[in-house]
Structure formats: C-alpha cells, structure tokens
Protein backbone atom coordinates (compact mmCIF):
# COMPACT_ATOMS: atom_id res chain seq x y z
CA UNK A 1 -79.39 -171.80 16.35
CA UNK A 2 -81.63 -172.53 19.76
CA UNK A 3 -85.08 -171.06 17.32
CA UNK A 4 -83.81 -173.94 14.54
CA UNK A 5 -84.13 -176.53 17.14
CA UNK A 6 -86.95 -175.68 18.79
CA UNK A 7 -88.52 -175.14 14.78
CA UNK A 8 -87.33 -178.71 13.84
CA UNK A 9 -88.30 -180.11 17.40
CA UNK A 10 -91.87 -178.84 17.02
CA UNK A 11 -92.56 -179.85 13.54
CA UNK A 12 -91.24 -183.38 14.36
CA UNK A 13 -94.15 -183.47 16.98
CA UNK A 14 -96.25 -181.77 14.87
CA UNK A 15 -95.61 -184.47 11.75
CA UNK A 16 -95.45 -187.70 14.44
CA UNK A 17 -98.94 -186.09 15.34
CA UNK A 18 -100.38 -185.45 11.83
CA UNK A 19 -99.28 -189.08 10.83
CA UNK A 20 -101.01 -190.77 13.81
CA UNK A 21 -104.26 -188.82 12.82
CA UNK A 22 -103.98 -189.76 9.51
CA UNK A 23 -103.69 -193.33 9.97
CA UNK A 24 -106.42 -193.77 12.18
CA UNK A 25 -108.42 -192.03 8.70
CA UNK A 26 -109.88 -189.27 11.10
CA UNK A 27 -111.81 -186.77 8.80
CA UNK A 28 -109.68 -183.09 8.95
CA UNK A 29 -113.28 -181.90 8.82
CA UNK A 30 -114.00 -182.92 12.34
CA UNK A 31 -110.64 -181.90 13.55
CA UNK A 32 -112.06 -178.19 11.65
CA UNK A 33 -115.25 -178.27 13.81
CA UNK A 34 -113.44 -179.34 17.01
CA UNK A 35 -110.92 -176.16 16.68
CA UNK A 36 -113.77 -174.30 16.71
CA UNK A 37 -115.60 -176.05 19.66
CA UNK A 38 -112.50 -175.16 21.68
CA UNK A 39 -113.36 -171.14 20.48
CA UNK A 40 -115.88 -171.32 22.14
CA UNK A 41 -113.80 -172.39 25.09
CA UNK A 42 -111.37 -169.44 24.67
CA UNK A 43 -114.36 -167.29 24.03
CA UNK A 44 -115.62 -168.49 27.63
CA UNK A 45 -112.65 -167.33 29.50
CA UNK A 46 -112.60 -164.35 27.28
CA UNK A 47 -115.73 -163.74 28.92
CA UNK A 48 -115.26 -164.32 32.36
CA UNK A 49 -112.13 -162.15 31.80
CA UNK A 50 -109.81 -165.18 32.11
CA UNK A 51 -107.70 -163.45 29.44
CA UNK A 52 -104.36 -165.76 30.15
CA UNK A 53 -106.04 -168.73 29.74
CA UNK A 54 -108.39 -167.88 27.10
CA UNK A 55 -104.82 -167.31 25.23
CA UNK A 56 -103.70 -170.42 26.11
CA UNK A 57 -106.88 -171.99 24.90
CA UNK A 58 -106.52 -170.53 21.81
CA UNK A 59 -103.07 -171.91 21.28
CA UNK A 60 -104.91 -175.29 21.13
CA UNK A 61 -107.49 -174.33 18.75
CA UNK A 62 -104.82 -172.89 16.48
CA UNK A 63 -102.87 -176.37 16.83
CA UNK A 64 -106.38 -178.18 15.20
CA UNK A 65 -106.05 -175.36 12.86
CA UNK A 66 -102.99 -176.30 11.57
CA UNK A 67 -103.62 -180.03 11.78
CA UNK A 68 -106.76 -180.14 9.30
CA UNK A 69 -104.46 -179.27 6.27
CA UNK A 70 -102.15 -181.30 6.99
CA UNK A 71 -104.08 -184.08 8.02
CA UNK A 72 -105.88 -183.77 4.84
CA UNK A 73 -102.75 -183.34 2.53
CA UNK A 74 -100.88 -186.37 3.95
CA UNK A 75 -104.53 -189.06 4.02
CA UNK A 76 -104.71 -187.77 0.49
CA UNK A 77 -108.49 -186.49 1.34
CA UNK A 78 -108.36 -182.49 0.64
CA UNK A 79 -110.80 -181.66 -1.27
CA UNK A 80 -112.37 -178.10 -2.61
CA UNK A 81 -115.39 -178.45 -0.23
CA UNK A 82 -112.69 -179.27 3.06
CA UNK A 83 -110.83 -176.04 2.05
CA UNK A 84 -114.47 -173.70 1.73
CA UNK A 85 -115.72 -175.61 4.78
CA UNK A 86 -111.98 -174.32 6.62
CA UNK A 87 -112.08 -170.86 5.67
CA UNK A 88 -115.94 -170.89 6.32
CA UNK A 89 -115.46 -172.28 10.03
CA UNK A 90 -112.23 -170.17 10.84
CA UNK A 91 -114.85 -166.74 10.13
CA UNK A 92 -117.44 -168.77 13.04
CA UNK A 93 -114.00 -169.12 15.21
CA UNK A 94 -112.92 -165.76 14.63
CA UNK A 95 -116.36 -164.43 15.22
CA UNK A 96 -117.14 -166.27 18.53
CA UNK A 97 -113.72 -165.39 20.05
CA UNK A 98 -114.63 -161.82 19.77
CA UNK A 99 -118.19 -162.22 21.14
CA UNK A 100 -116.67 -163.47 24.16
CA UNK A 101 -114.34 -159.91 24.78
CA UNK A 102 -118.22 -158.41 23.70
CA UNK A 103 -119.37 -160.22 26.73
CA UNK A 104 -117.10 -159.38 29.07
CA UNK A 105 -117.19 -155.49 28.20
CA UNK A 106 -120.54 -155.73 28.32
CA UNK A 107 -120.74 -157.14 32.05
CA UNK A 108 -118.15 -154.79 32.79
CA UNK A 109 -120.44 -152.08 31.38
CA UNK A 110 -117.77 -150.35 29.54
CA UNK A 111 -119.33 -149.39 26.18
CA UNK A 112 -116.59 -147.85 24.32
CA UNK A 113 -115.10 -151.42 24.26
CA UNK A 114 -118.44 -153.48 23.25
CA UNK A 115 -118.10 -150.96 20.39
CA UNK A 116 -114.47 -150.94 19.65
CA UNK A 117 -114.86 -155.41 19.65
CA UNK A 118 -117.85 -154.73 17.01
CA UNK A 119 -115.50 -152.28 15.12
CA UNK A 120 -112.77 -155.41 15.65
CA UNK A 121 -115.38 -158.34 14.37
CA UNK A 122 -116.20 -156.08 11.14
CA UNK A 123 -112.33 -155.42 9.97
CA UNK A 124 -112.09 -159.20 10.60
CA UNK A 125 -115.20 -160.81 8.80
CA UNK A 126 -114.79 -157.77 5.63
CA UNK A 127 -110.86 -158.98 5.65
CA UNK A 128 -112.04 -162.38 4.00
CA UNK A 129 -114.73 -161.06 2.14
CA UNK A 130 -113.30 -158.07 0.42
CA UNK A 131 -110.29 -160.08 -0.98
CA UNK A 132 -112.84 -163.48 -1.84
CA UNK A 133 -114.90 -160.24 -3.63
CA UNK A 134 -112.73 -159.02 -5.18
CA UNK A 135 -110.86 -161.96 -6.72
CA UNK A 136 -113.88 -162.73 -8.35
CA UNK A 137 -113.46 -159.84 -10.60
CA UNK A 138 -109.18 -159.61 -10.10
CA UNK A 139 -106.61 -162.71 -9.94
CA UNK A 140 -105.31 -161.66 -6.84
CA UNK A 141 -105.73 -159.68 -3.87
CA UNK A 142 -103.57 -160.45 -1.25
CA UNK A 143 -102.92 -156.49 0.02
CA UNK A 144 -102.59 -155.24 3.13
CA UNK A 145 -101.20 -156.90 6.62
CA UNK A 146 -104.07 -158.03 9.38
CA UNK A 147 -105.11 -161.03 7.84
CA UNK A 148 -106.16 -164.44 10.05
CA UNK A 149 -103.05 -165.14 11.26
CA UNK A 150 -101.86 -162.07 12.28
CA UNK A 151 -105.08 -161.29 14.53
CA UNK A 152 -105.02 -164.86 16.54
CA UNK A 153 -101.08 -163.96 17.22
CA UNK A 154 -102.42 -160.65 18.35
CA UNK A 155 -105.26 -162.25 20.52
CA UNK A 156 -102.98 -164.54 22.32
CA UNK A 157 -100.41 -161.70 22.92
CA UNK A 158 -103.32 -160.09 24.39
CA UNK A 159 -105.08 -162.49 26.42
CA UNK A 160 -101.19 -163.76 27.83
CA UNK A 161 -99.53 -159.94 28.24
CA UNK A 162 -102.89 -158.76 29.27
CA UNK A 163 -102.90 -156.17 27.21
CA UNK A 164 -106.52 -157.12 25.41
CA UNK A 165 -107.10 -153.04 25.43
CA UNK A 166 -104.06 -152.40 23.04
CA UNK A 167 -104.65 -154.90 21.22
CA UNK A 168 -107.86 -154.71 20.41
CA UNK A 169 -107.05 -151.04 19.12
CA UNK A 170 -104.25 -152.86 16.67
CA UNK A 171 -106.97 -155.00 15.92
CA UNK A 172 -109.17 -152.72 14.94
CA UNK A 173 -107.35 -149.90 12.91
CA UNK A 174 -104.97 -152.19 11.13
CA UNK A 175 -108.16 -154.70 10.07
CA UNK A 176 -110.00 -151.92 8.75
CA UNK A 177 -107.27 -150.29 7.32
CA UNK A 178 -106.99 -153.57 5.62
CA UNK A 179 -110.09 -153.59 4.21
CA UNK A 180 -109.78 -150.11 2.37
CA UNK A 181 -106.14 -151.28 1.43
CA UNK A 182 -108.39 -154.15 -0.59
CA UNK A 183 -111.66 -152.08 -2.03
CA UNK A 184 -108.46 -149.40 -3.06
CA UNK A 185 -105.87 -152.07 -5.04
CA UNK A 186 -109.23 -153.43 -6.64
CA UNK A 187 -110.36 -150.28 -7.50
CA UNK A 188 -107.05 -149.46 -9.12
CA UNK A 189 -106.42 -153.27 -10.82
CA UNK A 190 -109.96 -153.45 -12.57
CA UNK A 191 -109.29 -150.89 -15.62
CA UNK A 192 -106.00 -152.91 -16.21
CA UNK A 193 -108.11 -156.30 -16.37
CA UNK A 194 -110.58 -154.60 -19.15
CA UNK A 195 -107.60 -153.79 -21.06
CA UNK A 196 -106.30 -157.55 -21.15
CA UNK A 197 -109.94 -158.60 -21.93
C-alpha cells in the first residue's frame, strides 16, 4: 500500500517533469549526453573513493536516463537514430563509471581489483553486443539476467552499502555468465532458424 504511493507519487513527478521538458522542445538527445556527463561525475567520486556519493550521483544520471525516452515519446521526436544514439551512449556511461573504480584500485595499488573491474567492463560491453550479434542472425535474444539495469542497481547498492568489493564480484560472474548464457541459446536457436528458412 505505502510502495503504491510512493510508485504513483514518483511517476507524477516524474510525468510533471517529462511534460515541462517536452514543452520547452528540449532535444532527449542532449538530455542522453548530459546523463552521461554526470558519469563522469559518479566516475570521479568513484575514483577518489567517494563511493556513497558516487551512488548518489548515479541516481541522477539514471533519472536523465529515464527522461530521454520519455521525453522523446511524449514531443513525438523518437526516432531510430535517438534510440542507437541511447544504447550507444549508455555503453560510454557504463564504461566510464567503471574506469573510475579502475582508478581508484589502481591508486590504491590493489591489482586483483584493477583486474576484476576489467573482467566487470568486458561482461558489461559483450552483454550488449552478444545479444545485438546475435539477433542479427536470431529474432530474439533476451537470455540471461545482468543486463543494464540490473548492473547500475548493483553499482548504487555498492557505492551506498559500501560494499563495491561484493559487488563488483556479482558484477563480474553474473555478466559473464551472461554472455555465455547468449553465445549458448544462439548456438542452440540457429539450426531451428535454417529449418524455417
């Protein structure tokens, strides 16, 4: 009952908010860039070790994240170029956030972690890239459970709890594992698409 309100409460905001921008005919394609300025923000802190407010920070990059759809749904302007140029951007946000944990590990001098972000930054970028390969040669594949969203949630949790170690481990098993999920379903789905063709 309290969740409902709090759901309804924010996405009155969040509409009031999307309307505004819309009216005033900002491009979502700027608000895409400017969620990604404010990664490299988060990936600041990150690197400093300000892990609680790098979190934070990241809260507001998601919020321009979810405001360039919308935006562009409701101003009547999405287009197939605004959605490549989204997914395109959200791999530089992704990417950046992690170079700032590579950073601080780095300083730190702790080199199982530089290696463990790289292993992190690999399971995230082959995520996108295994499922945009593969559906070039399947309809779908949608398989397996660390996708975009789930790693920012993860991040925050992280960067708030201060538990960046654990979660970077998540991060990194369950992306990869991900991955293989992917290159395995497609491996299994292409002899069924020669048989429809």
């Amino acid at each position: 009952m309290f969740s409902d309100v709090i759901g309804r409460g924010g996405k009155f905001v969040l509409d009031r908010i999307v309307w505004v921008l819309a009216r005033l005919k900002i491009n979502p394609n700027i608000l895409t860039f400017t969620g990604a300025l404010i990664s490299f923000w988060a990936a600041w802190e990150f690197g400093f070790g300000n892990f609680f407010r790098g979190g934070l920070i990241i809260i507001l990059a998601g919020i321009f994240d979810m405001l360039d759809g919308e935006v562009a749904r409701v101003s009547g302007t999405a287009s197939t170029f605004g959605a490549f140029y989204d997914s395109v951007i959200d791999r530089y946000s992704d990417v950046i956030i992690l170079q700032g944990l590579v950073v601080y590990y780095a300083r730190k001098q702790v080199l199982e972690y530089v290696v463990l972000v790289g292993v992190v930054i690999m399971g995230s970028v082959l995520t996108s890239y295994a499922r945009a390969r593969a559906e070039s040669l399947i309809p779908k594949c949608k398989v397996g459970f660390m996708e975009r969203p789930e790693r920012i949630v993860l991040l925050i949790i992280g960067g708030l709890a201060n538990r960046m170690e654990a979660v970077l481990w998540i991060l990194a098993v369950l992306g990869n594992w991900t991955v293989i999920n992917r290159i395995y379903y497609t491996w299994k789905e292409l002899p069924k698409q020669r048989e429809v063709h």
